[in-house]
PDB file of N, CA and C in Angstrom:
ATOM      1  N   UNK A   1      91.640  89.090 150.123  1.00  0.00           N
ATOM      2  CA  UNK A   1      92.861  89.525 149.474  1.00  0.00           C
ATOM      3  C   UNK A   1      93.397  88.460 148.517  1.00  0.00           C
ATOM      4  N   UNK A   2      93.112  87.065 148.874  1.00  0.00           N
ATOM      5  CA  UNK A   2      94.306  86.284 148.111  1.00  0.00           C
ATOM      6  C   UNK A   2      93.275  86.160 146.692  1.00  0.00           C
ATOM      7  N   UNK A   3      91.807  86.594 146.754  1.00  0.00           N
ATOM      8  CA  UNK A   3      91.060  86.474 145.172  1.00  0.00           C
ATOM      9  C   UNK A   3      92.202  87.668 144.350  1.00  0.00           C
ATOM     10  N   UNK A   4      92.018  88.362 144.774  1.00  0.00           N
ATOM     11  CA  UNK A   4      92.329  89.444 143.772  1.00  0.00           C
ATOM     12  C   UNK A   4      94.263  89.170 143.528  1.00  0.00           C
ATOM     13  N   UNK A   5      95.025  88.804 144.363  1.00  0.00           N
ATOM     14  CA  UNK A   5      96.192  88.535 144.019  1.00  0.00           C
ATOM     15  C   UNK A   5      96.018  86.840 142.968  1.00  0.00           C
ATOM     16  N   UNK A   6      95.034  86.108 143.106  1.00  0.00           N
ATOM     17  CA  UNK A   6      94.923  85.122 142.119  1.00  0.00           C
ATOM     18  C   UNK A   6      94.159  85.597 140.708  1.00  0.00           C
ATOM     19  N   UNK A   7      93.224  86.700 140.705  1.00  0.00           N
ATOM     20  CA  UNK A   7      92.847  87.003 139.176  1.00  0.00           C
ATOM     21  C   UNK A   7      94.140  88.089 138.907  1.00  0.00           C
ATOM     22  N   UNK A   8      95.119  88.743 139.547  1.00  0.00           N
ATOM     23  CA  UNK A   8      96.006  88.974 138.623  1.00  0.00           C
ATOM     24  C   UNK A   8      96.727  88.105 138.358  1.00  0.00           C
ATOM     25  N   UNK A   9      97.160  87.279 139.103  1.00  0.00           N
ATOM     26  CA  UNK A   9      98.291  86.118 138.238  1.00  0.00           C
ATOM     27  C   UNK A   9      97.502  85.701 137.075  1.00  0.00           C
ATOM     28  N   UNK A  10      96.368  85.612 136.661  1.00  0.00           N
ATOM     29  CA  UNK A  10      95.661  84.808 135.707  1.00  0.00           C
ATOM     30  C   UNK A  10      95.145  85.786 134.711  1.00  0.00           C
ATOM     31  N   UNK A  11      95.913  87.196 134.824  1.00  0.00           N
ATOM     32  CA  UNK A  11      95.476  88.001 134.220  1.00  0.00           C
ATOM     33  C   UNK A  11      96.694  88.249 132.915  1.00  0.00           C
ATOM     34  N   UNK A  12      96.260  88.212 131.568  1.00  0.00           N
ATOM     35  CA  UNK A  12      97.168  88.265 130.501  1.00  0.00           C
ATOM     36  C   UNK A  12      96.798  89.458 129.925  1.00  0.00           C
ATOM     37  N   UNK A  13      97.879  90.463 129.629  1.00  0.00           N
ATOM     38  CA  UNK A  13      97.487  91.100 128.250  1.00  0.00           C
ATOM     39  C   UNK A  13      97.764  90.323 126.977  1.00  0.00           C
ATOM     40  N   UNK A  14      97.399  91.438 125.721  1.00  0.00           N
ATOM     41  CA  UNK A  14      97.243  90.866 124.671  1.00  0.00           C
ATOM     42  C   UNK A  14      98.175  90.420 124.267  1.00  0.00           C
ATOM     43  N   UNK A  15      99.382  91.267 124.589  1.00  0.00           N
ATOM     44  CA  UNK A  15     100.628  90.669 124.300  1.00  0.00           C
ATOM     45  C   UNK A  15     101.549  89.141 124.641  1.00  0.00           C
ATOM     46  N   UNK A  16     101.316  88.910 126.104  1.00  0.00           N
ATOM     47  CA  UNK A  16     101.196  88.204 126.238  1.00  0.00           C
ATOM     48  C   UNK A  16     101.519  86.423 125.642  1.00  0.00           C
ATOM     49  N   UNK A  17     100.566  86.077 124.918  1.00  0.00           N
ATOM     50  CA  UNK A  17     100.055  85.208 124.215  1.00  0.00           C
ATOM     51  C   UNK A  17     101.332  84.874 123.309  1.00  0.00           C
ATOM     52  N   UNK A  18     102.510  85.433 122.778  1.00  0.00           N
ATOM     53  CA  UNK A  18     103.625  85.234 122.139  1.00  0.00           C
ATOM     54  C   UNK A  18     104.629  86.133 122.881  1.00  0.00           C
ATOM     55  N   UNK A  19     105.519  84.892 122.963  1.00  0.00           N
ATOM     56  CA  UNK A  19     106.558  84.962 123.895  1.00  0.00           C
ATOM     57  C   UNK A  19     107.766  86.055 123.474  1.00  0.00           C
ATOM     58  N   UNK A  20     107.731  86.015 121.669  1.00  0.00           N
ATOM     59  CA  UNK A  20     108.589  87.118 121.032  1.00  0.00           C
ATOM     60  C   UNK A  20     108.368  88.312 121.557  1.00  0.00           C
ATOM     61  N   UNK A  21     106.566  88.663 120.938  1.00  0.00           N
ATOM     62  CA  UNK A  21     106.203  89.904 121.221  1.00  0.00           C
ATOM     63  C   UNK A  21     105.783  90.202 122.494  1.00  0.00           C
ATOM     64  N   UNK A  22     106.154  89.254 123.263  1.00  0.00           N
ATOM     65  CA  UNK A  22     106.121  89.800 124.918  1.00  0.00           C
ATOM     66  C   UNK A  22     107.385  90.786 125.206  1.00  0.00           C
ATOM     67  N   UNK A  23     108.186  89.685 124.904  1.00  0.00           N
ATOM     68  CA  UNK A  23     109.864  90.282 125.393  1.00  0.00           C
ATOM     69  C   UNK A  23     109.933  91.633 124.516  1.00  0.00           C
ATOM     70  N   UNK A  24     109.504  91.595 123.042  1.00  0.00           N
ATOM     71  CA  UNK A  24     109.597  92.833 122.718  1.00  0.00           C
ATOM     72  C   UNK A  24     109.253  94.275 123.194  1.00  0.00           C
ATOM     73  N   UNK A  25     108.034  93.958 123.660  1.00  0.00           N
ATOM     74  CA  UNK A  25     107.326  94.993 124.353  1.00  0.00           C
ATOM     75  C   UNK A  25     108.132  94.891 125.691  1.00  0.00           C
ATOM     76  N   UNK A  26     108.566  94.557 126.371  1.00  0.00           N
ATOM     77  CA  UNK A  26     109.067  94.003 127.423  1.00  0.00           C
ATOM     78  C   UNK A  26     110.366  95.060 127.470  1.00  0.00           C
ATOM     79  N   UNK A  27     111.222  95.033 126.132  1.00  0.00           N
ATOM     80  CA  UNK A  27     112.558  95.792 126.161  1.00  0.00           C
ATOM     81  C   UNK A  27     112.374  97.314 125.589  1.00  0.00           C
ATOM     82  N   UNK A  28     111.183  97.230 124.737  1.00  0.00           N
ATOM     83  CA  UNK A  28     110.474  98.404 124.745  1.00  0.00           C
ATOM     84  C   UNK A  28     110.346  99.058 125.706  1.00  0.00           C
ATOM     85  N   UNK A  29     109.679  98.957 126.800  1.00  0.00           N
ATOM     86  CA  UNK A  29     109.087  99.737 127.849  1.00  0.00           C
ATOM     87  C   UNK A  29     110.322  99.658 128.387  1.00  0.00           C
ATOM     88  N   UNK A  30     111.219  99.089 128.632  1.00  0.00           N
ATOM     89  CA  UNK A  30     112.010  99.258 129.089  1.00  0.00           C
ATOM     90  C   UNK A  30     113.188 100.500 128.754  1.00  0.00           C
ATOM     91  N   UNK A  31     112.975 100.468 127.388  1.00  0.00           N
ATOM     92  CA  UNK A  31     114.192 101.126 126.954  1.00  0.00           C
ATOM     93  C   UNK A  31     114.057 102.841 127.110  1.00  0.00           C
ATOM     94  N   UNK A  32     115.128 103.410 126.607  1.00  0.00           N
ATOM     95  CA  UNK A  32     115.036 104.918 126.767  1.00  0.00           C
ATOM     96  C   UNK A  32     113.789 105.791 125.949  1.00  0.00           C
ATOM     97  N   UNK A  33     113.159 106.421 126.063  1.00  0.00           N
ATOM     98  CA  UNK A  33     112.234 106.999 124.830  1.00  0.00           C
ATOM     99  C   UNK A  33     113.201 107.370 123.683  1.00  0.00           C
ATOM    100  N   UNK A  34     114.515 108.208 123.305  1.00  0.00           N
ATOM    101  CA  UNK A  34     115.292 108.182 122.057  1.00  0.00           C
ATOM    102  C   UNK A  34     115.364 106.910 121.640  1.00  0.00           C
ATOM    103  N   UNK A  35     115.660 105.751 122.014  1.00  0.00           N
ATOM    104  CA  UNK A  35     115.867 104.199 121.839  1.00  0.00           C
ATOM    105  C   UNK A  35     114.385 103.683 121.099  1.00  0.00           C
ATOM    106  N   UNK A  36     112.965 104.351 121.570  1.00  0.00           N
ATOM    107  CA  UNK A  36     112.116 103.578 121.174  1.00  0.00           C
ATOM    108  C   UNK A  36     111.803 104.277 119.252  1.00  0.00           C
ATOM    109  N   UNK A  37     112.196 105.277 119.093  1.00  0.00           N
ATOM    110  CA  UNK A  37     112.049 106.103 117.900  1.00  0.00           C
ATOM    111  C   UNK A  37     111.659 104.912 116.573  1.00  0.00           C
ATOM    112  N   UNK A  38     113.108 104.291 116.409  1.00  0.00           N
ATOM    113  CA  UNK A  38     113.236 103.629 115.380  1.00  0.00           C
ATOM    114  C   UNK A  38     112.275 102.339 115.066  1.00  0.00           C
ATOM    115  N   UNK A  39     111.909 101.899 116.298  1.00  0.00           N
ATOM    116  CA  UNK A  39     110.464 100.749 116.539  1.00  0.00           C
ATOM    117  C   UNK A  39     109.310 101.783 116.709  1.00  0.00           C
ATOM    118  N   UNK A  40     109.171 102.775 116.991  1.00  0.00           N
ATOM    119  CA  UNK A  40     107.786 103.431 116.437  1.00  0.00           C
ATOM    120  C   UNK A  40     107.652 103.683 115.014  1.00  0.00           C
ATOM    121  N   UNK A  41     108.881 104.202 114.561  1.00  0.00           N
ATOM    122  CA  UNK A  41     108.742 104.273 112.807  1.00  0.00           C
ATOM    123  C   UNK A  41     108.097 103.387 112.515  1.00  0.00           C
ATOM    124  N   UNK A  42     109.117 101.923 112.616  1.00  0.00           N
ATOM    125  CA  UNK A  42     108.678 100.617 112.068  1.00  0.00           C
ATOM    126  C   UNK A  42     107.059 100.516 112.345  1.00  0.00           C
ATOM    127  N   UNK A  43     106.548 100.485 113.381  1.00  0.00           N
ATOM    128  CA  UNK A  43     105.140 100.231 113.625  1.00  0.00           C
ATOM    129  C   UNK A  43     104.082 100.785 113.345  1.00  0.00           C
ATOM    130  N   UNK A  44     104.870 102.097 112.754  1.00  0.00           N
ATOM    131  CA  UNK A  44     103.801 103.115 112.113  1.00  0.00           C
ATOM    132  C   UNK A  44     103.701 102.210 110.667  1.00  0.00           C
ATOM    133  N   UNK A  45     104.595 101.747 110.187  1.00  0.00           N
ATOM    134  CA  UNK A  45     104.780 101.472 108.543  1.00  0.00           C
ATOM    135  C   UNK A  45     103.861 100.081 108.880  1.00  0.00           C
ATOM    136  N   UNK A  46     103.677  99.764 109.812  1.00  0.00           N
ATOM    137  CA  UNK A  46     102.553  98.548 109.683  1.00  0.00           C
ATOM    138  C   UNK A  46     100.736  99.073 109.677  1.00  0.00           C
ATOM    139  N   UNK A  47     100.944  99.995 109.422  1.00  0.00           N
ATOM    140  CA  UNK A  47      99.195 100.923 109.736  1.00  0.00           C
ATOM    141  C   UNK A  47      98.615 100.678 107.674  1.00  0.00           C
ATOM    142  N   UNK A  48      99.677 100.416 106.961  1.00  0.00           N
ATOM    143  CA  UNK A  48      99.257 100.293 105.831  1.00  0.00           C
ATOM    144  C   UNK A  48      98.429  98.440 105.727  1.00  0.00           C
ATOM    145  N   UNK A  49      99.005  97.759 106.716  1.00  0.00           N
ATOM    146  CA  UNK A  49      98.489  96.347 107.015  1.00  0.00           C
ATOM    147  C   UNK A  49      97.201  96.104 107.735  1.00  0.00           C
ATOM    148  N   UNK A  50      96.822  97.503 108.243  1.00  0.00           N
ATOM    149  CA  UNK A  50      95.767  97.426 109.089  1.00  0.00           C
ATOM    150  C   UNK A  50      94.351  97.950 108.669  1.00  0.00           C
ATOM    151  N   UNK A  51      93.373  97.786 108.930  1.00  0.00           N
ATOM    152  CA  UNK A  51      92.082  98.384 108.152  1.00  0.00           C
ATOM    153  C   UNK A  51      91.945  99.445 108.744  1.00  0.00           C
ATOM    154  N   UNK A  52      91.210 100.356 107.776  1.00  0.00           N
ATOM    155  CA  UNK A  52      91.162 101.591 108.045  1.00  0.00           C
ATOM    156  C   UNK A  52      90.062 101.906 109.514  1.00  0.00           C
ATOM    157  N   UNK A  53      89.146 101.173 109.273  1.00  0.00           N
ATOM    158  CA  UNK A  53      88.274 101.504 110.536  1.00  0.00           C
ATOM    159  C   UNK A  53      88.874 101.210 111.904  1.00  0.00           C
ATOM    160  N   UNK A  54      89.981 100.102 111.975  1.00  0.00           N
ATOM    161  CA  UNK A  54      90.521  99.694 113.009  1.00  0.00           C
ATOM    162  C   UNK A  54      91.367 100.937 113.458  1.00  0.00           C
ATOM    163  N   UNK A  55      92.176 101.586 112.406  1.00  0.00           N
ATOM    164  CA  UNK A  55      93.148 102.841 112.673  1.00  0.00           C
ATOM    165  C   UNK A  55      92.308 104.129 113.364  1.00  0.00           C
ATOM    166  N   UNK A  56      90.881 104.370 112.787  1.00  0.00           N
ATOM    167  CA  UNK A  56      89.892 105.370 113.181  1.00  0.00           C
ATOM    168  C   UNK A  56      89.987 105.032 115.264  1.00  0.00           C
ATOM    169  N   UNK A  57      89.390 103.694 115.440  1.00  0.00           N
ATOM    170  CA  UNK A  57      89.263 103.083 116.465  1.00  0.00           C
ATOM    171  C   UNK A  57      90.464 103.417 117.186  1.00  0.00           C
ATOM    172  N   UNK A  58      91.723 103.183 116.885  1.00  0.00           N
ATOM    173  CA  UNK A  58      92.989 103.659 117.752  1.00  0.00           C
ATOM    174  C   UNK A  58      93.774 104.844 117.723  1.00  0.00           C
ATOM    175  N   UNK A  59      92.577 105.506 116.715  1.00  0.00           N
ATOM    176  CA  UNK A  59      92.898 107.179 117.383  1.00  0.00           C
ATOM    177  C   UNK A  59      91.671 107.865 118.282  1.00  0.00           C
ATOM    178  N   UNK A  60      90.649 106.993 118.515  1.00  0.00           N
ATOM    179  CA  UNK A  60      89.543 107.454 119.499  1.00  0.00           C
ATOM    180  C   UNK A  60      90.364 106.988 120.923  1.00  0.00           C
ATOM    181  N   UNK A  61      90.685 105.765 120.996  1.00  0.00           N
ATOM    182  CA  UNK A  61      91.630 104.936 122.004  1.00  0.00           C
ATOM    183  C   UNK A  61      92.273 106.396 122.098  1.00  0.00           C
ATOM    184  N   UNK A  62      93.456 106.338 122.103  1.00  0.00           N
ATOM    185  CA  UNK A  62      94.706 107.393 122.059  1.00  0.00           C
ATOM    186  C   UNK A  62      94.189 108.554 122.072  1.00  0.00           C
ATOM    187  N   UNK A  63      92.962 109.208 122.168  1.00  0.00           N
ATOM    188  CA  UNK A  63      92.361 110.686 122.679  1.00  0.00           C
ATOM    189  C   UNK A  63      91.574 110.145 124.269  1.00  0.00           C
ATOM    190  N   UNK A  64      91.431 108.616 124.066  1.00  0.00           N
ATOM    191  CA  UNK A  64      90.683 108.729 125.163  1.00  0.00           C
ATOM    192  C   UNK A  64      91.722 108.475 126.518  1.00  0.00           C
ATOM    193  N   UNK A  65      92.594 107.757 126.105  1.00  0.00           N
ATOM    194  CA  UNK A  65      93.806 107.096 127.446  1.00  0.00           C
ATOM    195  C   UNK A  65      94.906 107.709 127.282  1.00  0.00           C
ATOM    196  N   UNK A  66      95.120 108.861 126.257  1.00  0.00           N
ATOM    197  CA  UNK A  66      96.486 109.873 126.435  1.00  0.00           C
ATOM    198  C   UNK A  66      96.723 109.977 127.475  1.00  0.00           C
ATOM    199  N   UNK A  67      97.784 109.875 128.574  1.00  0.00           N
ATOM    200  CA  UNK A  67      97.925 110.081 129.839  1.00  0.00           C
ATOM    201  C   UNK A  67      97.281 110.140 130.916  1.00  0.00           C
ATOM    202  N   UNK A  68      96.339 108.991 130.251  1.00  0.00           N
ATOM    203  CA  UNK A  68      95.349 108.823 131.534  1.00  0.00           C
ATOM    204  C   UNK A  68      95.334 107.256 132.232  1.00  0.00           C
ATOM    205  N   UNK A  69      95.630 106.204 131.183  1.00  0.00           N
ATOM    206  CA  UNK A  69      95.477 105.070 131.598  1.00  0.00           C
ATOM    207  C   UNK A  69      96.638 104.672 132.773  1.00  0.00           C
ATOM    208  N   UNK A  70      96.818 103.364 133.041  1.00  0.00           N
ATOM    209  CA  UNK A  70      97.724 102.889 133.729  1.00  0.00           C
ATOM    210  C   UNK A  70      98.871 101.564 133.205  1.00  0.00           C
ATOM    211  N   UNK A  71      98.864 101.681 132.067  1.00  0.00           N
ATOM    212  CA  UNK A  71      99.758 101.206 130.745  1.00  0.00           C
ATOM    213  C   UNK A  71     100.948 102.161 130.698  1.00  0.00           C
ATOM    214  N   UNK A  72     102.289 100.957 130.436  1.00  0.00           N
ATOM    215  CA  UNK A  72     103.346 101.935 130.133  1.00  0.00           C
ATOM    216  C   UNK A  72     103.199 102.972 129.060  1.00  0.00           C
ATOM    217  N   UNK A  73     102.977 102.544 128.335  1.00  0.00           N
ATOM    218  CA  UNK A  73     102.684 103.023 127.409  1.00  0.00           C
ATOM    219  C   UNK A  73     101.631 104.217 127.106  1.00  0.00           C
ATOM    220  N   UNK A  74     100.871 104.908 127.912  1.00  0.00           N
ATOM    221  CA  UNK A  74      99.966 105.549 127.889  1.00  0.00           C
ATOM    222  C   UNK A  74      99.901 106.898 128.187  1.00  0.00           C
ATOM    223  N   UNK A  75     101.291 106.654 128.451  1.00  0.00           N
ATOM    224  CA  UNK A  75     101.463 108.201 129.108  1.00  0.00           C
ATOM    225  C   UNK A  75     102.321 109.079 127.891  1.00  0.00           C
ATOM    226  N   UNK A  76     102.768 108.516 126.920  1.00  0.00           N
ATOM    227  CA  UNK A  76     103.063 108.624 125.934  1.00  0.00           C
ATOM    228  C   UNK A  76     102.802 108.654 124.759  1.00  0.00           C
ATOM    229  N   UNK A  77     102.000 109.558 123.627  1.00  0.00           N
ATOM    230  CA  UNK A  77     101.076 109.203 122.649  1.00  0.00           C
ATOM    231  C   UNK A  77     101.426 108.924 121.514  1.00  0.00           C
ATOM    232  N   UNK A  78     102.516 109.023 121.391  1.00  0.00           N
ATOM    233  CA  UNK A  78     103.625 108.345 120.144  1.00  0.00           C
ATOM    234  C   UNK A  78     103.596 106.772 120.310  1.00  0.00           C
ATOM    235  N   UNK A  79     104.006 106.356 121.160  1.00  0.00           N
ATOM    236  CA  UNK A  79     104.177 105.328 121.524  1.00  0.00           C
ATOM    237  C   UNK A  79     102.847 104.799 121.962  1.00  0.00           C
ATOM    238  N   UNK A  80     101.412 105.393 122.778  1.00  0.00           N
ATOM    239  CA  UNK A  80     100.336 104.542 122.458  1.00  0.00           C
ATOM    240  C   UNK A  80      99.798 104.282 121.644  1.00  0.00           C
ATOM    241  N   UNK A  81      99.769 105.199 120.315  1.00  0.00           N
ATOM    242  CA  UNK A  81      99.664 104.993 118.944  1.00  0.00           C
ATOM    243  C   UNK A  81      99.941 103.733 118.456  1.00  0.00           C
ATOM    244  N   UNK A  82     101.250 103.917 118.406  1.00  0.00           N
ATOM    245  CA  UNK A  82     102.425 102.424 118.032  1.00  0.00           C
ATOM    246  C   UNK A  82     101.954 101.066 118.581  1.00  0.00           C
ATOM    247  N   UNK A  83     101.477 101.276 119.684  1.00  0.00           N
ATOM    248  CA  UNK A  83     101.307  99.817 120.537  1.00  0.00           C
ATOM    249  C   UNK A  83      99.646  99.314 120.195  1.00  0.00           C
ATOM    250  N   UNK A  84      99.194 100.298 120.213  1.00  0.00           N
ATOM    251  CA  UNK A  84      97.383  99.692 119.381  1.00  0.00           C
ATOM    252  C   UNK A  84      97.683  99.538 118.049  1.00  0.00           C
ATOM    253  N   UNK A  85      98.655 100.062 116.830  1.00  0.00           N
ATOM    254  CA  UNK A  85      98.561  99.586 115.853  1.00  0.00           C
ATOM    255  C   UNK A  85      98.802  98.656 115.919  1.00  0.00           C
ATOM    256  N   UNK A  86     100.158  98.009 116.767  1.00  0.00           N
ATOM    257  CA  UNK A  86     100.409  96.529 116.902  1.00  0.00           C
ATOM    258  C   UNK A  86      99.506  95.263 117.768  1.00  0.00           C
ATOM    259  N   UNK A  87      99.091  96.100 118.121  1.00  0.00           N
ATOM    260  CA  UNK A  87      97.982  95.262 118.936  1.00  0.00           C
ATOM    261  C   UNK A  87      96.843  94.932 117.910  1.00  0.00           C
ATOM    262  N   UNK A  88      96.590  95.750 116.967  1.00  0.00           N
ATOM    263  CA  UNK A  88      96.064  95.379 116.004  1.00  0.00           C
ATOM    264  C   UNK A  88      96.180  95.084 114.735  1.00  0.00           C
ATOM    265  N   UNK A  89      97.567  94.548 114.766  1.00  0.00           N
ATOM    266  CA  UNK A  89      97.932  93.687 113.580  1.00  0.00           C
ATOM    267  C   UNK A  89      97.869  92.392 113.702  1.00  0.00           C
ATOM    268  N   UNK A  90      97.100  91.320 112.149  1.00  0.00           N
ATOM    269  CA  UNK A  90      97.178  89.777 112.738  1.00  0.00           C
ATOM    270  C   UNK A  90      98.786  89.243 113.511  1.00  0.00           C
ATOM    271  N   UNK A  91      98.841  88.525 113.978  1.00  0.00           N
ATOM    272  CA  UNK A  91      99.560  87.579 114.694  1.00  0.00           C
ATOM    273  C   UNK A  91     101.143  87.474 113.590  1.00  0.00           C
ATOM    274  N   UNK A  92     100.987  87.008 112.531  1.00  0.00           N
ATOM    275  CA  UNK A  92     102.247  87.133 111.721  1.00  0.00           C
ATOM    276  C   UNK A  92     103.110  88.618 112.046  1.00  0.00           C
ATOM    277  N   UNK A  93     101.912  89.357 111.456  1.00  0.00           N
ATOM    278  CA  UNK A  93     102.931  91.069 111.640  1.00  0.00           C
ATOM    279  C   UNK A  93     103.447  91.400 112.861  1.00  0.00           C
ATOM    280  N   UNK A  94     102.593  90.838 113.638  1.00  0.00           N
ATOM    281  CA  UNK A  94     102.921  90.899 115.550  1.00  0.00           C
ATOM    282  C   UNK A  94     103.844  90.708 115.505  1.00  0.00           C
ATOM    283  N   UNK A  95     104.599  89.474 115.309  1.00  0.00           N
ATOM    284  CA  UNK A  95     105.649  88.357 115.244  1.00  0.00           C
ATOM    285  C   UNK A  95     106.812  89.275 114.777  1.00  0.00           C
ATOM    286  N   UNK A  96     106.455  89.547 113.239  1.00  0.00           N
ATOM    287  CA  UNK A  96     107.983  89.610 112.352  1.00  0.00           C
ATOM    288  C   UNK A  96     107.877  91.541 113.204  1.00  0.00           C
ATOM    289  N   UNK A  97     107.085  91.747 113.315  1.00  0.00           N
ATOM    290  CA  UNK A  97     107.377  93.364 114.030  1.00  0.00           C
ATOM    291  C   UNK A  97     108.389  93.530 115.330  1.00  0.00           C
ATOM    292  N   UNK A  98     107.946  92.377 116.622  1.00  0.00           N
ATOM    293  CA  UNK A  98     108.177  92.148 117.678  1.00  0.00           C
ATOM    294  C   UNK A  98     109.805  91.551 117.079  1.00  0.00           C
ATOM    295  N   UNK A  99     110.113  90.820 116.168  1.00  0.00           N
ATOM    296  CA  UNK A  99     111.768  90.359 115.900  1.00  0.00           C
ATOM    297  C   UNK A  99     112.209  91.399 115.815  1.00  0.00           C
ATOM    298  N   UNK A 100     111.782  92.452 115.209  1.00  0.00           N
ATOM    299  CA  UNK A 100     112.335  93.767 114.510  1.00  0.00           C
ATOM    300  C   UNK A 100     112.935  94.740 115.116  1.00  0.00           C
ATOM    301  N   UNK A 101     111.893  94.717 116.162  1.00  0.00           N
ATOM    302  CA  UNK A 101     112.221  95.611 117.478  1.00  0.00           C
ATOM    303  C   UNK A 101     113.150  95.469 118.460  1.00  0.00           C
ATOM    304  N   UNK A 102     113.246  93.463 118.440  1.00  0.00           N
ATOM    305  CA  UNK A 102     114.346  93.264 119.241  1.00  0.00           C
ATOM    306  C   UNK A 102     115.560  93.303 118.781  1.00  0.00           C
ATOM    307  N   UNK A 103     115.511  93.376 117.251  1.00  0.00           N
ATOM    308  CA  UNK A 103     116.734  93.719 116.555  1.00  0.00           C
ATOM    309  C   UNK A 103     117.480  94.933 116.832  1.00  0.00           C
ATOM    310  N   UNK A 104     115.996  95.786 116.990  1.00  0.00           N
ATOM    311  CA  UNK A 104     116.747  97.007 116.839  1.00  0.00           C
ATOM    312  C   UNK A 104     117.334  97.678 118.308  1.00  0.00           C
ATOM    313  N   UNK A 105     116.481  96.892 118.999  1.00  0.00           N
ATOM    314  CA  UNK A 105     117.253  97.195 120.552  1.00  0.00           C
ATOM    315  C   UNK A 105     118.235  96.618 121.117  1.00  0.00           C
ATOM    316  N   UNK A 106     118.590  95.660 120.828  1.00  0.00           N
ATOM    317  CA  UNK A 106     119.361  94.886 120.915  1.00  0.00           C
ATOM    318  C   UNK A 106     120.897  95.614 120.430  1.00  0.00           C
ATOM    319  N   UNK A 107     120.485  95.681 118.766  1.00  0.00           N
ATOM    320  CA  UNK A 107     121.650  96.545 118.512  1.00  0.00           C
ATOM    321  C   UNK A 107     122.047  97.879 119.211  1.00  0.00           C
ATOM    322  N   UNK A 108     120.394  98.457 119.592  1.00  0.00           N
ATOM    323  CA  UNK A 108     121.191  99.931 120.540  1.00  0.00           C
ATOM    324  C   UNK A 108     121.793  99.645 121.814  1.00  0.00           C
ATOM    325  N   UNK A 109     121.972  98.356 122.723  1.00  0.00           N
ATOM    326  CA  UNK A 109     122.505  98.152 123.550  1.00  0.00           C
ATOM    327  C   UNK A 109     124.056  97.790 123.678  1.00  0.00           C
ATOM    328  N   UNK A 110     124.663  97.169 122.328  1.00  0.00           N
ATOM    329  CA  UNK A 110     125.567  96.729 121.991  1.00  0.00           C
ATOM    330  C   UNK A 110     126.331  98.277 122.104  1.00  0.00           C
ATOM    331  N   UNK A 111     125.896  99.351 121.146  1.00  0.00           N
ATOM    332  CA  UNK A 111     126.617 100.680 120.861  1.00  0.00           C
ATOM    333  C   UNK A 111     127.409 101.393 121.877  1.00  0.00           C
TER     334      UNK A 111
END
């Protein structure tokens, strides 16, 4: 038992790796699905940053784990969409995307 409770502690997603776009995703999943709308827009408008074969690739993804995986996100195909485009944007767009989002949730919490 204690292997497998030590390869998850040592287990990272991609996100992970930046502390912004952790928390982002973080208040994401957290938040209401009306709340996530305005950060899926945004993340759609980053698919023009992304190569086209990569976008092909995360709509095979998203037919294959539509409500099947075990990701917040997965059970939802708007939003798994959104999260592989960002998963597959370099590291900058990650970044200024993940501020964006916390902007924008942030502000819907204030309201």
């Amino acid at each position: 038992m204690e292997e497998n409770s030590e390869e998850k502690k040592g287990f990272q997603r991609w996100y992970d790796k930046d502390p912004v776009l952790r928390d982002a995703l973080e208040l994401l999943r957290l938040s209401a699905p009306d709340d996530r709308k305005e950060a899926q827009d945004y993340i759609f408008k980053l698919q023009e940053e992304v190569a086209a074969d990569v976008i092909e690739r995360i709509y095979e993804m998203v037919t294959q784990y539509a409500g099947k995986g075990n990701r917040w996100y997965d059970n939802d195909p708007v939003m798994l969409r959104a999260v592989e485009v960002l998963r597959h944007a370099d590291p900058k767009t990650q970044r200024i995307a993940a501020l964006k989002i916390l902007q924008s949730l942030e502000t819907k919490k204030e309201l």
